[in-house]
PDB file of N, CA and C in Angstrom:
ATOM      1  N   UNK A   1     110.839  99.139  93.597  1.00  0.00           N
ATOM      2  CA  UNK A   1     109.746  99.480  92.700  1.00  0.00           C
ATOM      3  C   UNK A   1     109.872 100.945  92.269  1.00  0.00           C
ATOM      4  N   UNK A   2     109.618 101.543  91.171  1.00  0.00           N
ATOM      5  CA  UNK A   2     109.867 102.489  90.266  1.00  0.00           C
ATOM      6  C   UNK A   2     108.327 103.110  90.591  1.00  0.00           C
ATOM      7  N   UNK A   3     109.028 104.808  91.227  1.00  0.00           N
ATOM      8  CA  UNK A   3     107.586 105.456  90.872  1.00  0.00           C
ATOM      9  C   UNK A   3     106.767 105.921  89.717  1.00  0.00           C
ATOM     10  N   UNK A   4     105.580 105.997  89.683  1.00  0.00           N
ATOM     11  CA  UNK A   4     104.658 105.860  88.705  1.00  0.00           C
ATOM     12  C   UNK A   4     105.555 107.242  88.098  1.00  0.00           C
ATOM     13  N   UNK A   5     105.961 108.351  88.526  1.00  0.00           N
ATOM     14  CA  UNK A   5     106.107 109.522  87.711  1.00  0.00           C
ATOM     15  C   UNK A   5     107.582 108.857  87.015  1.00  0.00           C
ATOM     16  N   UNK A   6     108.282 108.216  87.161  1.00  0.00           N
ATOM     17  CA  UNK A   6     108.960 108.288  86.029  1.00  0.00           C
ATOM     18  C   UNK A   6     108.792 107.669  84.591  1.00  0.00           C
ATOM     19  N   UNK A   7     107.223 106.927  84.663  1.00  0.00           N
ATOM     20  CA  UNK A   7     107.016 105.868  83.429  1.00  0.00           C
ATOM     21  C   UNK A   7     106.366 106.860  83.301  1.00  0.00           C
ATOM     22  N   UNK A   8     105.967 108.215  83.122  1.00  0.00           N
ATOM     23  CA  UNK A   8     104.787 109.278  82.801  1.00  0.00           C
ATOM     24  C   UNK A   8     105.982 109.902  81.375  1.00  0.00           C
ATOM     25  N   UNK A   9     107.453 109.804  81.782  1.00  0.00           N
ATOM     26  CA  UNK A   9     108.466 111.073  80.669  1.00  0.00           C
ATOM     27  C   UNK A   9     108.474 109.935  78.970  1.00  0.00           C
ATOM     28  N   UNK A  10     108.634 108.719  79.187  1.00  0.00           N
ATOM     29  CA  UNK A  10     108.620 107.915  78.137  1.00  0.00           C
ATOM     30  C   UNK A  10     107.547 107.920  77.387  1.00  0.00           C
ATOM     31  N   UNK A  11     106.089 107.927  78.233  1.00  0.00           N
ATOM     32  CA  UNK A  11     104.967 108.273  76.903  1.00  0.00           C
ATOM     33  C   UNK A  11     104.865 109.744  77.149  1.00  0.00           C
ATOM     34  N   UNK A  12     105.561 110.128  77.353  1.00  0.00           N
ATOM     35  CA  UNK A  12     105.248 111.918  76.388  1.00  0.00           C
ATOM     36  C   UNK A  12     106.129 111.792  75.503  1.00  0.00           C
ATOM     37  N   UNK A  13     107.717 111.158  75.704  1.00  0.00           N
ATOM     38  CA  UNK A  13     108.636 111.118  74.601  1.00  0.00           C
ATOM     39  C   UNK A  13     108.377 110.451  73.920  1.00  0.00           C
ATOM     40  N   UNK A  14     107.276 109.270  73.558  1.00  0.00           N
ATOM     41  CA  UNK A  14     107.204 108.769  72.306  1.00  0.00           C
ATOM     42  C   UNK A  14     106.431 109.374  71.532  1.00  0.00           C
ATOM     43  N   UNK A  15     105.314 110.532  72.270  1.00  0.00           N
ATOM     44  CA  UNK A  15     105.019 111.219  71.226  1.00  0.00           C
ATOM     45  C   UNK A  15     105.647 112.633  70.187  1.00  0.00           C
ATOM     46  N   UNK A  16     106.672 113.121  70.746  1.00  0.00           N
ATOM     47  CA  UNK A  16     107.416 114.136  70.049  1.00  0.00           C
ATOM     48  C   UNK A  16     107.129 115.317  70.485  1.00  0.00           C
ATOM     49  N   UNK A  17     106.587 115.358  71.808  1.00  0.00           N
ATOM     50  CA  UNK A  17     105.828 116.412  72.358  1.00  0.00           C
ATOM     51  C   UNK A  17     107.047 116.816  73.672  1.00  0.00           C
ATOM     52  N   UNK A  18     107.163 118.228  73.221  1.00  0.00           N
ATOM     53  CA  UNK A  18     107.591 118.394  74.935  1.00  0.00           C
ATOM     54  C   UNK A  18     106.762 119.045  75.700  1.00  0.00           C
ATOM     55  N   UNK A  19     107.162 118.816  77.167  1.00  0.00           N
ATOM     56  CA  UNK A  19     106.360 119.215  78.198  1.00  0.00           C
ATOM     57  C   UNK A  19     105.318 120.114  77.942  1.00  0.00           C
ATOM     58  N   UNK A  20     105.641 121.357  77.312  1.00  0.00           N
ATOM     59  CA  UNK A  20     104.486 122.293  77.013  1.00  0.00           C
ATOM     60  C   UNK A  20     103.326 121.772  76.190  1.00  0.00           C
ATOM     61  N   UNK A  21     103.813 121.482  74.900  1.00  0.00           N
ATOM     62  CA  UNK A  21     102.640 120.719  74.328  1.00  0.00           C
ATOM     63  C   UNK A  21     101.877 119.601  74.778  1.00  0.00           C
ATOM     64  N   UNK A  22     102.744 118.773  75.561  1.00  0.00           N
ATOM     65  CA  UNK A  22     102.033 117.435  75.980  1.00  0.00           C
ATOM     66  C   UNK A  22     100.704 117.921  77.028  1.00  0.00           C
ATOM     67  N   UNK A  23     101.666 119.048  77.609  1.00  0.00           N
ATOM     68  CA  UNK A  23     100.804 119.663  78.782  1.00  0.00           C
ATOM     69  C   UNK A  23      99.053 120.545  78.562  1.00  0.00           C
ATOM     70  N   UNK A  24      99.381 121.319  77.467  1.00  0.00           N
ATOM     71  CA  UNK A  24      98.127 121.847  76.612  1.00  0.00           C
ATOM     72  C   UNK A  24      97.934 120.507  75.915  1.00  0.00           C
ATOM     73  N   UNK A  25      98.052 119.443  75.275  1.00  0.00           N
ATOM     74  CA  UNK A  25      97.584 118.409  74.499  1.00  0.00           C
ATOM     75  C   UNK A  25      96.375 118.064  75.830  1.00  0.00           C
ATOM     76  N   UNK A  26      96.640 117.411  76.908  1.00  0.00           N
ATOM     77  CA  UNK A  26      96.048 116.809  78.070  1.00  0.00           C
ATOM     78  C   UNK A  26      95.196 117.660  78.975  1.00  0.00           C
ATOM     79  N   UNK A  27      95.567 118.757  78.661  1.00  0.00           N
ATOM     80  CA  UNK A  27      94.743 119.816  80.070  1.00  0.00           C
ATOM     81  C   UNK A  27      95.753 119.731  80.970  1.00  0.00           C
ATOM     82  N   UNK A  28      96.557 119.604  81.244  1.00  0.00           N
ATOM     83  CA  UNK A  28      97.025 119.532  82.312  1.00  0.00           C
ATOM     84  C   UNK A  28      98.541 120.778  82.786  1.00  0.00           C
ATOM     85  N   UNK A  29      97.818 121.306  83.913  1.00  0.00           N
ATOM     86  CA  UNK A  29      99.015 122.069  84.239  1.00  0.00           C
ATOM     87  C   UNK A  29     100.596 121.964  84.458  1.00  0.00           C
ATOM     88  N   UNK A  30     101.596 122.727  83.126  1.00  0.00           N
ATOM     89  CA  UNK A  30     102.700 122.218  82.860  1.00  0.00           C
ATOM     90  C   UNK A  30     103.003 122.151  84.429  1.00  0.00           C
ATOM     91  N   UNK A  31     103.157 123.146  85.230  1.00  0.00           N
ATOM     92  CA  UNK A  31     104.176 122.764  86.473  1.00  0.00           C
ATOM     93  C   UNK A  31     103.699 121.434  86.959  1.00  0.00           C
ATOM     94  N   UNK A  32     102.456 120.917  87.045  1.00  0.00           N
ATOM     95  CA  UNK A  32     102.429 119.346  87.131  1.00  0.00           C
ATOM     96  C   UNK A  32     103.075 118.563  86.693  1.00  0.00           C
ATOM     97  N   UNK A  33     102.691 118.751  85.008  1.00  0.00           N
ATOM     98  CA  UNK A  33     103.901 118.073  84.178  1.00  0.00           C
ATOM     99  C   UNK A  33     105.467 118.021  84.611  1.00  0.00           C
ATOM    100  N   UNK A  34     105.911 119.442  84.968  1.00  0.00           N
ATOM    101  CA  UNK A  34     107.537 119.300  85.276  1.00  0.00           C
ATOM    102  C   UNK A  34     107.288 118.171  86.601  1.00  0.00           C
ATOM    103  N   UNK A  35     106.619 118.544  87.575  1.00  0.00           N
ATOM    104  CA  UNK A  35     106.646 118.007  88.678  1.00  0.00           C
ATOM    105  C   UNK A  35     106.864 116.428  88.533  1.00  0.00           C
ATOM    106  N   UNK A  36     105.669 115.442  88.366  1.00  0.00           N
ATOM    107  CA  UNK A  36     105.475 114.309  87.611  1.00  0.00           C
ATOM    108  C   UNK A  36     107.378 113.979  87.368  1.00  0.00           C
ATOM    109  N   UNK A  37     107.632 114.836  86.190  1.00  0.00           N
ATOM    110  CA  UNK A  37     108.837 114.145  85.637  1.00  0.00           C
ATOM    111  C   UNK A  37     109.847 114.304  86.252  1.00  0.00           C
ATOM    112  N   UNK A  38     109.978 115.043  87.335  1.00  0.00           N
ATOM    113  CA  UNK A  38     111.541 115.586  88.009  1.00  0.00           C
ATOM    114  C   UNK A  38     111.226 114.736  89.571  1.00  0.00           C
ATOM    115  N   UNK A  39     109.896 113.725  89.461  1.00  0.00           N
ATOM    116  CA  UNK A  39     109.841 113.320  90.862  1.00  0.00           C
ATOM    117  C   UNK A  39     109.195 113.878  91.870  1.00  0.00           C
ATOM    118  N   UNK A  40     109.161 114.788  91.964  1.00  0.00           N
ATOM    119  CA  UNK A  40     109.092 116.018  92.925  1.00  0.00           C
ATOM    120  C   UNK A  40     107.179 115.419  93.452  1.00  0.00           C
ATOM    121  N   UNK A  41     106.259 115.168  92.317  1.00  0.00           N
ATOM    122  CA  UNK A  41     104.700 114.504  92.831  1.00  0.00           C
ATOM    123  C   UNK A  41     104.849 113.406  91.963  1.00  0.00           C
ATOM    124  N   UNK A  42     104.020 112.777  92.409  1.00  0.00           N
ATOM    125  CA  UNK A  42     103.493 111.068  92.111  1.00  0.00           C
ATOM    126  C   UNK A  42     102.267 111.004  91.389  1.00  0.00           C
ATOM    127  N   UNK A  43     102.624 110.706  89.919  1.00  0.00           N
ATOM    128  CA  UNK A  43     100.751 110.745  89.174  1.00  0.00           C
ATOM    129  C   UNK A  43     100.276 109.926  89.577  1.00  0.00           C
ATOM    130  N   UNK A  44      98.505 110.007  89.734  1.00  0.00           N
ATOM    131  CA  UNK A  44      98.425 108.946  90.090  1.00  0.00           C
ATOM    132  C   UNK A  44      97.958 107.633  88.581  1.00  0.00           C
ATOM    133  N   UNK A  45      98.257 106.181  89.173  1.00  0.00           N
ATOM    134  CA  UNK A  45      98.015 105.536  88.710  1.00  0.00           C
ATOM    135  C   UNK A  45      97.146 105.501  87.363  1.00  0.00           C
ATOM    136  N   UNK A  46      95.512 105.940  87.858  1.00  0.00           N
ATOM    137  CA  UNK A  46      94.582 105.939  86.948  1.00  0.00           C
ATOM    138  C   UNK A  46      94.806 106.397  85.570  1.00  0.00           C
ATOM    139  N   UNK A  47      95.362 107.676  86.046  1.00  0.00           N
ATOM    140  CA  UNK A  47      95.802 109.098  85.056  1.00  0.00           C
ATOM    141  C   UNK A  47      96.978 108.438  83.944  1.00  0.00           C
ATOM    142  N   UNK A  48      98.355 107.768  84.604  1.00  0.00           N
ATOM    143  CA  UNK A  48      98.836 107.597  83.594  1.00  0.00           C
ATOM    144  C   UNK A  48      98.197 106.551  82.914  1.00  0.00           C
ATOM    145  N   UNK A  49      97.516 105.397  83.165  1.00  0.00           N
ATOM    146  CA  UNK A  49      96.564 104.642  82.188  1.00  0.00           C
ATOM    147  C   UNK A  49      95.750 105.039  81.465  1.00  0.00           C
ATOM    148  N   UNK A  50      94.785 106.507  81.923  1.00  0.00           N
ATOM    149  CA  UNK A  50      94.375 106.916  80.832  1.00  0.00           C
ATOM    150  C   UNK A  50      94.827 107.871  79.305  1.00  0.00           C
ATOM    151  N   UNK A  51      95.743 108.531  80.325  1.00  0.00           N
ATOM    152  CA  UNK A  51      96.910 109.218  79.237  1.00  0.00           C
ATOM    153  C   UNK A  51      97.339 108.206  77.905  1.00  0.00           C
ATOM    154  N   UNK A  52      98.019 107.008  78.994  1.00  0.00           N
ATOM    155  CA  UNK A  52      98.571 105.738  77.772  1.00  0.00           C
ATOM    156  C   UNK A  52      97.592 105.130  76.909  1.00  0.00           C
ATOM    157  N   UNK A  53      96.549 105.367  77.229  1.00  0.00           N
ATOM    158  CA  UNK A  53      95.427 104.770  76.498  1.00  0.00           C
ATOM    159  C   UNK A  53      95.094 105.566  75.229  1.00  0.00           C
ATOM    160  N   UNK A  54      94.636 107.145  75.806  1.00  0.00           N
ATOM    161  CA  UNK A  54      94.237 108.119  74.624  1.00  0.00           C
ATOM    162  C   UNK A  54      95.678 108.336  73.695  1.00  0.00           C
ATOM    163  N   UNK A  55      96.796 108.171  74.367  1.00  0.00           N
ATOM    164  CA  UNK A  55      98.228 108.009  73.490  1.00  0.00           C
ATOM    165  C   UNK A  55      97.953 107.152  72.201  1.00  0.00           C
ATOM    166  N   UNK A  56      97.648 105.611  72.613  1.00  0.00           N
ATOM    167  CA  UNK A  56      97.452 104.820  71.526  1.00  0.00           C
ATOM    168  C   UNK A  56      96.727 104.685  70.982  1.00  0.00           C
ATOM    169  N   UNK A  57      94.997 105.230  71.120  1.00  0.00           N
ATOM    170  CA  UNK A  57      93.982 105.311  70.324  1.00  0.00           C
ATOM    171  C   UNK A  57      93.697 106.262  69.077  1.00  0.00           C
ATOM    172  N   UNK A  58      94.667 107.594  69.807  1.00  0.00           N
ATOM    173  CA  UNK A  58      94.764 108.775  68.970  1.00  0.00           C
ATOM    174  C   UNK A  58      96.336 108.474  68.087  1.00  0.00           C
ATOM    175  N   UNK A  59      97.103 107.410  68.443  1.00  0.00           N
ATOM    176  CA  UNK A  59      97.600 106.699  67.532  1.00  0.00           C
ATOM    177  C   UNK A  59      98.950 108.253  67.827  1.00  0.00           C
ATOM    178  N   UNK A  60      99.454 108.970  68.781  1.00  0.00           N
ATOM    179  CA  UNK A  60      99.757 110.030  68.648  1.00  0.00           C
ATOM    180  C   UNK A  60     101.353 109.629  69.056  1.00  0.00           C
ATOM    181  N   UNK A  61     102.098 108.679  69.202  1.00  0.00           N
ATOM    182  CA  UNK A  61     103.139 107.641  69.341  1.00  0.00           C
ATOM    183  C   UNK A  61     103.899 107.975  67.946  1.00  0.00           C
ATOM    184  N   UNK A  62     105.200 108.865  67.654  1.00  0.00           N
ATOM    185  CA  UNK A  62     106.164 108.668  66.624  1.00  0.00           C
ATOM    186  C   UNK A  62     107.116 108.412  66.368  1.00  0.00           C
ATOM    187  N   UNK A  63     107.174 107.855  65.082  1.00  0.00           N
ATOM    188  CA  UNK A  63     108.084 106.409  65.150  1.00  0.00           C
ATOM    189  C   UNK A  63     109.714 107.026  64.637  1.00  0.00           C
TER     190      UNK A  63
END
């Protein structure tokens, strides 16, 4: 089974955002962000569902 932090780098990359922006986009502190994506902590669950959620409502996904 695949930890939750590596399905966290694919919806930031579908939005065109890197780490910094994704990181000010969300509130969220970039060294989290690096963390999350290099493995290093485990998001939790909730968080990336709500992330993926406001991703597709704010329609912020480019094609």
């Amino acid at each position: 089974m695949k930890k939750l932090s590596f399905f966290h780098t694919p919806i930031r990359e579908s939005t065109g955002m890197n780490r910094k922006e994704f990181a000010e986009y969300f509130g969220i502190p970039y060294p989290t962000i690096t963390d999350w994506e290099l493995g290093h902590r485990k998001m939790p669950g909730y968080l990336l569902r709500l992330i993926a959620y406001k991703v597709e409502m704010e329609k912020l996904i480019k094609k």
